[in-house]
C-alpha atoms as a PDB file:
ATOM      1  CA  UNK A   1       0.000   0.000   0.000  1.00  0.00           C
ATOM      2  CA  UNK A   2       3.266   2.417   0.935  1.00  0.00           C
ATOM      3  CA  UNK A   3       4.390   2.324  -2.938  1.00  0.00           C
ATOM      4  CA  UNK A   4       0.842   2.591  -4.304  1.00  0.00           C
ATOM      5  CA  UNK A   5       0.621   6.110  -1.550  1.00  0.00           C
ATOM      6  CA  UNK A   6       3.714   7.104  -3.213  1.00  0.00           C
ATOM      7  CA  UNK A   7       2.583   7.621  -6.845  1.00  0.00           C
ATOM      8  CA  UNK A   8       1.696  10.575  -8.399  1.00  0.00           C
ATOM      9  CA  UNK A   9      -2.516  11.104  -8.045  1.00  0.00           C
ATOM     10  CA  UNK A  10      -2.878  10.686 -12.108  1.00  0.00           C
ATOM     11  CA  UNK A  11      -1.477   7.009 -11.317  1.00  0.00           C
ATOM     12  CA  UNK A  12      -3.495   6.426  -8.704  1.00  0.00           C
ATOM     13  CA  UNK A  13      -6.619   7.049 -10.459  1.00  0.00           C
ATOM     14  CA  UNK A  14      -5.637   5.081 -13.540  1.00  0.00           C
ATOM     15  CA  UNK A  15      -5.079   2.002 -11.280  1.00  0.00           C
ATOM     16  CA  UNK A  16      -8.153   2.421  -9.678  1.00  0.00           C
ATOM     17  CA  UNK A  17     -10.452   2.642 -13.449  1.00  0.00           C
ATOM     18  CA  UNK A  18      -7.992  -0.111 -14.462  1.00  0.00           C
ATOM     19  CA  UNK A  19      -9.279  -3.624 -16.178  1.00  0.00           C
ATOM     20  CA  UNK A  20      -6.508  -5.478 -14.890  1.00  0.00           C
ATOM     21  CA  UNK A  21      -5.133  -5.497 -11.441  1.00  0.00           C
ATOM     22  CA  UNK A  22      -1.748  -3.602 -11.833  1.00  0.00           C
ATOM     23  CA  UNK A  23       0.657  -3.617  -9.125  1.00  0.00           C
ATOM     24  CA  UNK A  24       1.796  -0.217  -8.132  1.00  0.00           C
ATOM     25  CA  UNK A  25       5.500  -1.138  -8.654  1.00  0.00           C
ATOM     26  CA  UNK A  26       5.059  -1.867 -12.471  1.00  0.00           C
ATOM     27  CA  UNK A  27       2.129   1.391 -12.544  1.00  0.00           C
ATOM     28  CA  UNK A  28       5.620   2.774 -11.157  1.00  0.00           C
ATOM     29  CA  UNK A  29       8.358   1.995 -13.593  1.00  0.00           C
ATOM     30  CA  UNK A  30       6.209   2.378 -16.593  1.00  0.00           C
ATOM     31  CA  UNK A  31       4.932   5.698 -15.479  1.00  0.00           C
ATOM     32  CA  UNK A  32       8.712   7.438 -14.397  1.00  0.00           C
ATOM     33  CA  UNK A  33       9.451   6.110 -18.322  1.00  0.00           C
ATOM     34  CA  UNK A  34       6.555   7.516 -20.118  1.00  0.00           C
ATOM     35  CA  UNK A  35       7.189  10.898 -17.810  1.00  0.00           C
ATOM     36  CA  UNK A  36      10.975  11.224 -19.127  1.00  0.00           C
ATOM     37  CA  UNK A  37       9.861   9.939 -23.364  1.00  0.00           C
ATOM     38  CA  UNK A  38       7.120  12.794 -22.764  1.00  0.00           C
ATOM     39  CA  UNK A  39       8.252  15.579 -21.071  1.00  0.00           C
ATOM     40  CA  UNK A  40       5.706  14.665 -18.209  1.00  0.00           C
ATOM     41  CA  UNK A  41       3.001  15.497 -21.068  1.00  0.00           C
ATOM     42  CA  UNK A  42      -0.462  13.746 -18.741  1.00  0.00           C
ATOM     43  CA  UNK A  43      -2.530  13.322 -21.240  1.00  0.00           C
ATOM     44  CA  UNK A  44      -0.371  11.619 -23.443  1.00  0.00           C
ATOM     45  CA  UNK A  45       0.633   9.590 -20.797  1.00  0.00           C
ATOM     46  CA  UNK A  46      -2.376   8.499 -19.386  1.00  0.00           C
ATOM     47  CA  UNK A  47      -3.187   7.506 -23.501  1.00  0.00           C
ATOM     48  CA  UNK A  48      -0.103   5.266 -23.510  1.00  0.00           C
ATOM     49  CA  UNK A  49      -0.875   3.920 -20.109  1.00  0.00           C
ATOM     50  CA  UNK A  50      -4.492   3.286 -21.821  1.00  0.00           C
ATOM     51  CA  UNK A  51      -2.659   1.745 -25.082  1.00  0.00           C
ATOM     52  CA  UNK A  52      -0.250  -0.612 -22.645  1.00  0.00           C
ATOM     53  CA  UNK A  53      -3.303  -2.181 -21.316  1.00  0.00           C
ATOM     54  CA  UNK A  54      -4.902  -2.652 -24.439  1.00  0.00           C
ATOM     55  CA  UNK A  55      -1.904  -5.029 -25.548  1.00  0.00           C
ATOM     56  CA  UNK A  56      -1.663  -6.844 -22.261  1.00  0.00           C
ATOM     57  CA  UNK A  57      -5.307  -7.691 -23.216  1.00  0.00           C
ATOM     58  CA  UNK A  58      -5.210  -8.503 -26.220  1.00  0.00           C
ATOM     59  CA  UNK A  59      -2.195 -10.715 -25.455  1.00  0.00           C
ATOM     60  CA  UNK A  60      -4.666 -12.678 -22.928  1.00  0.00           C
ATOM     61  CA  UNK A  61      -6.337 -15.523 -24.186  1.00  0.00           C
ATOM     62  CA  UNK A  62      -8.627 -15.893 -21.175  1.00  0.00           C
ATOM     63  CA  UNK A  63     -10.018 -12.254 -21.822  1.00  0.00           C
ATOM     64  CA  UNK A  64     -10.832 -13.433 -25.464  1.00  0.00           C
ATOM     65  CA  UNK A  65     -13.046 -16.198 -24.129  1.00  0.00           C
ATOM     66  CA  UNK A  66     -14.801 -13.979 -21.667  1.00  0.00           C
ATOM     67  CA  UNK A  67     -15.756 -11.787 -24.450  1.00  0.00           C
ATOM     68  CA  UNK A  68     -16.880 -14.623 -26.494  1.00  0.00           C
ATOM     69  CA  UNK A  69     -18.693 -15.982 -23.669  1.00  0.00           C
ATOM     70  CA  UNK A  70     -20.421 -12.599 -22.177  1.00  0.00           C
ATOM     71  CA  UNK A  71     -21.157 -11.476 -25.710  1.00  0.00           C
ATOM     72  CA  UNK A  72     -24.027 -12.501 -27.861  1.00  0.00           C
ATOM     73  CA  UNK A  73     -25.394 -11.532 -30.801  1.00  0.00           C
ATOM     74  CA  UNK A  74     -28.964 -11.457 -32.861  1.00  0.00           C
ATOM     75  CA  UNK A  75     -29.119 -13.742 -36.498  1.00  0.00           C
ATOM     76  CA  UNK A  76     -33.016 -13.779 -37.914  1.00  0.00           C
ATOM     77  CA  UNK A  77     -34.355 -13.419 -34.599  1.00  0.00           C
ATOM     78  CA  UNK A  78     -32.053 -16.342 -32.701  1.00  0.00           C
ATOM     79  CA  UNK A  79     -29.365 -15.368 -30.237  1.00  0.00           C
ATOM     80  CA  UNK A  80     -26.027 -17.302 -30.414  1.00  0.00           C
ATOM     81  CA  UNK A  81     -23.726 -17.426 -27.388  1.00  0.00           C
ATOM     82  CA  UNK A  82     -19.973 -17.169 -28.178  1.00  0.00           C
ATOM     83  CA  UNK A  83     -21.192 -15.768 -32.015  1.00  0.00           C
ATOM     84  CA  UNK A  84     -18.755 -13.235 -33.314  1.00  0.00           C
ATOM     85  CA  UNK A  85     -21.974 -10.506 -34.388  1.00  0.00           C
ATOM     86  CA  UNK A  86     -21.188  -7.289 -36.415  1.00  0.00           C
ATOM     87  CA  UNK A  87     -20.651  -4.110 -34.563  1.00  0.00           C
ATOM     88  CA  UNK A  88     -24.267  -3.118 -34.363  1.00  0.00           C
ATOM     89  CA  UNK A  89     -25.801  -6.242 -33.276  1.00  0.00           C
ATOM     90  CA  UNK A  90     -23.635  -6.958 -30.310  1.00  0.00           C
ATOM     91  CA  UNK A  91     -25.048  -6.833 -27.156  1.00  0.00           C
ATOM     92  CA  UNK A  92     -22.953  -7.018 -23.794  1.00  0.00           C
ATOM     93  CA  UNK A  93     -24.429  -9.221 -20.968  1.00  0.00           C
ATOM     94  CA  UNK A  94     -22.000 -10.275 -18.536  1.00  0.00           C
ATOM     95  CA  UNK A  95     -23.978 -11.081 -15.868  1.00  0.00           C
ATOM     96  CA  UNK A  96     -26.628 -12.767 -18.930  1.00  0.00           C
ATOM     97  CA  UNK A  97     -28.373 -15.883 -17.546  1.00  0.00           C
ATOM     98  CA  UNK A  98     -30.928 -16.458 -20.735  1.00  0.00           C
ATOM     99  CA  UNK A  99     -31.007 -15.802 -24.379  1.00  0.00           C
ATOM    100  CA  UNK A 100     -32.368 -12.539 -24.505  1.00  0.00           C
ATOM    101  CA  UNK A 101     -30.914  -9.175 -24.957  1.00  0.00           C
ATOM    102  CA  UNK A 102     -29.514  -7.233 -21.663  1.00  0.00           C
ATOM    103  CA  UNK A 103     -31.779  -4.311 -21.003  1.00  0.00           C
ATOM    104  CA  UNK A 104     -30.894  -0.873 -21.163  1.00  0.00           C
END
């Protein structure tokens, strides 16, 4: 908790909105590097902080079967668990226990 105190409030905040559970110590060294590339430019930071995360889940197989499993999409009036659906048919329903749409 001492090292997580210790960084900036910007840092802080990102961990906390964060998908994955980053440690403070790696939050740490990646953030002193992207200060020093960036002239301690936050928003541009904070974006490469964003993009770093990204890859790290895109690199995770696990998170690619959650998605397929909490997604679901609409073909001629059937939903399909684990269907890959176009952008404007997909529906997010993590917490989804039948086969219709999520509300709201």
């Amino acid at each position: 908790m001492d090292q997580f105190d210790r960084l900036p409030p910007e840092a802080r905040r990102w961990i906390a909105a964060a998908a994955l559970p980053w440690s403070a110590q790696s939050v740490r060294r990646l953030w002193d590097r992207l200060h020093r590339e960036t002239g301690g430019d936050l928003a541009t930071i904070l974006a490469r902080l964003d993009a770093a995360e990204r890859r790290m889940l895109m690199r995770d197989d696990r998170t690619a079967d959650i998605v397929r499993l909490s997604c679901y999409c609409q073909d001629n009036g059937v939903y399909q668990w684990g269907a890959t659906p176009s952008p404007s048919r997909l529906h997010i329903g993590a917490g989804a226990t039948s086969n219709e749409p999520s509300e709201g």
